[in-house]
C-alpha atoms as a PDB file:
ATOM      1  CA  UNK A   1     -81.516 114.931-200.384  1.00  0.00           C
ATOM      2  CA  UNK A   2     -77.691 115.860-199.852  1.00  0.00           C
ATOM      3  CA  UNK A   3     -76.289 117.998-202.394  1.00  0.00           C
ATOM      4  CA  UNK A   4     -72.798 116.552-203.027  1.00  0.00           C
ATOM      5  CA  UNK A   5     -74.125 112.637-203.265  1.00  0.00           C
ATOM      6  CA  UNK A   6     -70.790 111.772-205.423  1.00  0.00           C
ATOM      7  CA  UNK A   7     -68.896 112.294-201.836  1.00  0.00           C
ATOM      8  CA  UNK A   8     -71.281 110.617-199.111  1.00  0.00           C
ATOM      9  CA  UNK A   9     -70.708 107.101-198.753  1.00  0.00           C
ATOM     10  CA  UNK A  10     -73.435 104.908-200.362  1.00  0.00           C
ATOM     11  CA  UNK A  11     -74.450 103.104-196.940  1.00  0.00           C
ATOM     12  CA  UNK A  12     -75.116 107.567-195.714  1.00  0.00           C
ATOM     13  CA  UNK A  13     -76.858 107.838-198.629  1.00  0.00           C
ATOM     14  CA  UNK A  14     -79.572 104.602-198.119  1.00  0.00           C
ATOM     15  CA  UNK A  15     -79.761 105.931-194.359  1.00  0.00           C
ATOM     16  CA  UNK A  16     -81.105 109.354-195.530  1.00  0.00           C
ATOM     17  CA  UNK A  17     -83.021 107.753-198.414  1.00  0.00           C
ATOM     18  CA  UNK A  18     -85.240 105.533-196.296  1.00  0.00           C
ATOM     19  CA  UNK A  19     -85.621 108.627-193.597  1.00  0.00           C
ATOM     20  CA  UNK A  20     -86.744 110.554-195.888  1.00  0.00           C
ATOM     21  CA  UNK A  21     -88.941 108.069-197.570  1.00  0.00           C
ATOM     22  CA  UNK A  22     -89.791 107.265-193.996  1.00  0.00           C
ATOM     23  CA  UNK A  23     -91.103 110.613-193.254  1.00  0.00           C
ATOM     24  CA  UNK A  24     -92.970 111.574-196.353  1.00  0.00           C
ATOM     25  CA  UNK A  25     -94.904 107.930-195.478  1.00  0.00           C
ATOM     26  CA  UNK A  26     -95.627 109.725-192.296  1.00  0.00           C
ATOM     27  CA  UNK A  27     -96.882 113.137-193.795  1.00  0.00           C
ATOM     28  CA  UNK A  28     -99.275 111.160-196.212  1.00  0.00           C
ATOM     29  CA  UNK A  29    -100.850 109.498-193.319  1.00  0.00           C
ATOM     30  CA  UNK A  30    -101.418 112.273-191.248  1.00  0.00           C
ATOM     31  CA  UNK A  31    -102.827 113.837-194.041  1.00  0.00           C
ATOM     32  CA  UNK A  32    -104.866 111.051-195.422  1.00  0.00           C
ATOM     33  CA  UNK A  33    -106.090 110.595-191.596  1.00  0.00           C
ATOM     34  CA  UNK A  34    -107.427 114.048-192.042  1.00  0.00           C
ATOM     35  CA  UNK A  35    -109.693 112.550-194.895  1.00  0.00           C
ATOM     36  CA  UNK A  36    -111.692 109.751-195.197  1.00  0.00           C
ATOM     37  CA  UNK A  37    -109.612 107.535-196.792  1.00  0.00           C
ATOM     38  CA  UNK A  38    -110.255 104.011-196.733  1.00  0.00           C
ATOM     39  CA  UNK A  39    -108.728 101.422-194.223  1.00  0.00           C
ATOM     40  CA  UNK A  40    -106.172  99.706-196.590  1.00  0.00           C
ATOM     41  CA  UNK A  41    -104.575 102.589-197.867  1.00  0.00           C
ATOM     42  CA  UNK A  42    -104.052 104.189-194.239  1.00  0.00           C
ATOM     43  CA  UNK A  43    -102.506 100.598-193.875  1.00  0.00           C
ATOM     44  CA  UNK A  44    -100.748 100.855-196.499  1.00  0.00           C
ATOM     45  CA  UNK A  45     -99.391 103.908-195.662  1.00  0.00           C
ATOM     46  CA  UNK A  46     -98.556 102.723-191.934  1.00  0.00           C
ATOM     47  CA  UNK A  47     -96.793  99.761-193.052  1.00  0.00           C
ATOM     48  CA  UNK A  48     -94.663 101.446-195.853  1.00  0.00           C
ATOM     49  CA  UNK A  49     -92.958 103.570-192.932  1.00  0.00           C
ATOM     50  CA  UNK A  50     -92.403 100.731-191.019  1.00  0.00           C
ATOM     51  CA  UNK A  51     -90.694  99.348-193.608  1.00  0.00           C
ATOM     52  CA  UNK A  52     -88.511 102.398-194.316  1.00  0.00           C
ATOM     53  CA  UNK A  53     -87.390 103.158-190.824  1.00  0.00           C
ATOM     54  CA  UNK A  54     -86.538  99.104-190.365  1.00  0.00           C
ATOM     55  CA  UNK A  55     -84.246  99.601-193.401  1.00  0.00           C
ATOM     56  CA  UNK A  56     -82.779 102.485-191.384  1.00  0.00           C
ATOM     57  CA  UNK A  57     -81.704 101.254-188.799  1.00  0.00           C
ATOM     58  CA  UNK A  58     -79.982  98.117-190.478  1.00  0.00           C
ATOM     59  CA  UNK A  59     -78.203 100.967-192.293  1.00  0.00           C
ATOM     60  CA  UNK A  60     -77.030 102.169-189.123  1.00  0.00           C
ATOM     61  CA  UNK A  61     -75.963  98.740-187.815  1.00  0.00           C
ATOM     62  CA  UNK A  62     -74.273  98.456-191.258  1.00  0.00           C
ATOM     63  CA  UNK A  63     -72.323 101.977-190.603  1.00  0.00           C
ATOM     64  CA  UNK A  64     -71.161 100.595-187.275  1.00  0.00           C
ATOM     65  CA  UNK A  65     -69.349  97.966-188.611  1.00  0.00           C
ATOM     66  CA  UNK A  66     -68.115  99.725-191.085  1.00  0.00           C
ATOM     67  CA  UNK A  67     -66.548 102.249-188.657  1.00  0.00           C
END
């Protein structure tokens, strides 16, 4: 996460938040792919990133209008 988080704006700071949460959803499939791991948590998994790079990008339309 950003070091100086008192000086990004807060709608920066969601954006980054939800990549990163984005991301490690991504790692922990690939790794859990790697394993048998049952169907509904690789679902899970799948559908959590979704989630978090959806809430990205209305972060980004959010910073555009903001601009």
């Amino acid at each position: 996460m950003l070091h100086h988080q008192q000086y990004t704006p807060p709608p920066v700071r969601s954006l980054v938040s939800h990549l990163d949460a984005a991301l490690a959803a991504c790692d922990a499939l690939l790794t859990a792919q790697g394993t048998a791991a049952d169907a509904h948590d690789l679902l899970r998994l799948e559908l959590t990133a979704i989630a978090h790079v959806l809430q990205a990008r209305e972060d980004m339309k959010d910073l555009r209008h903001v601009d």
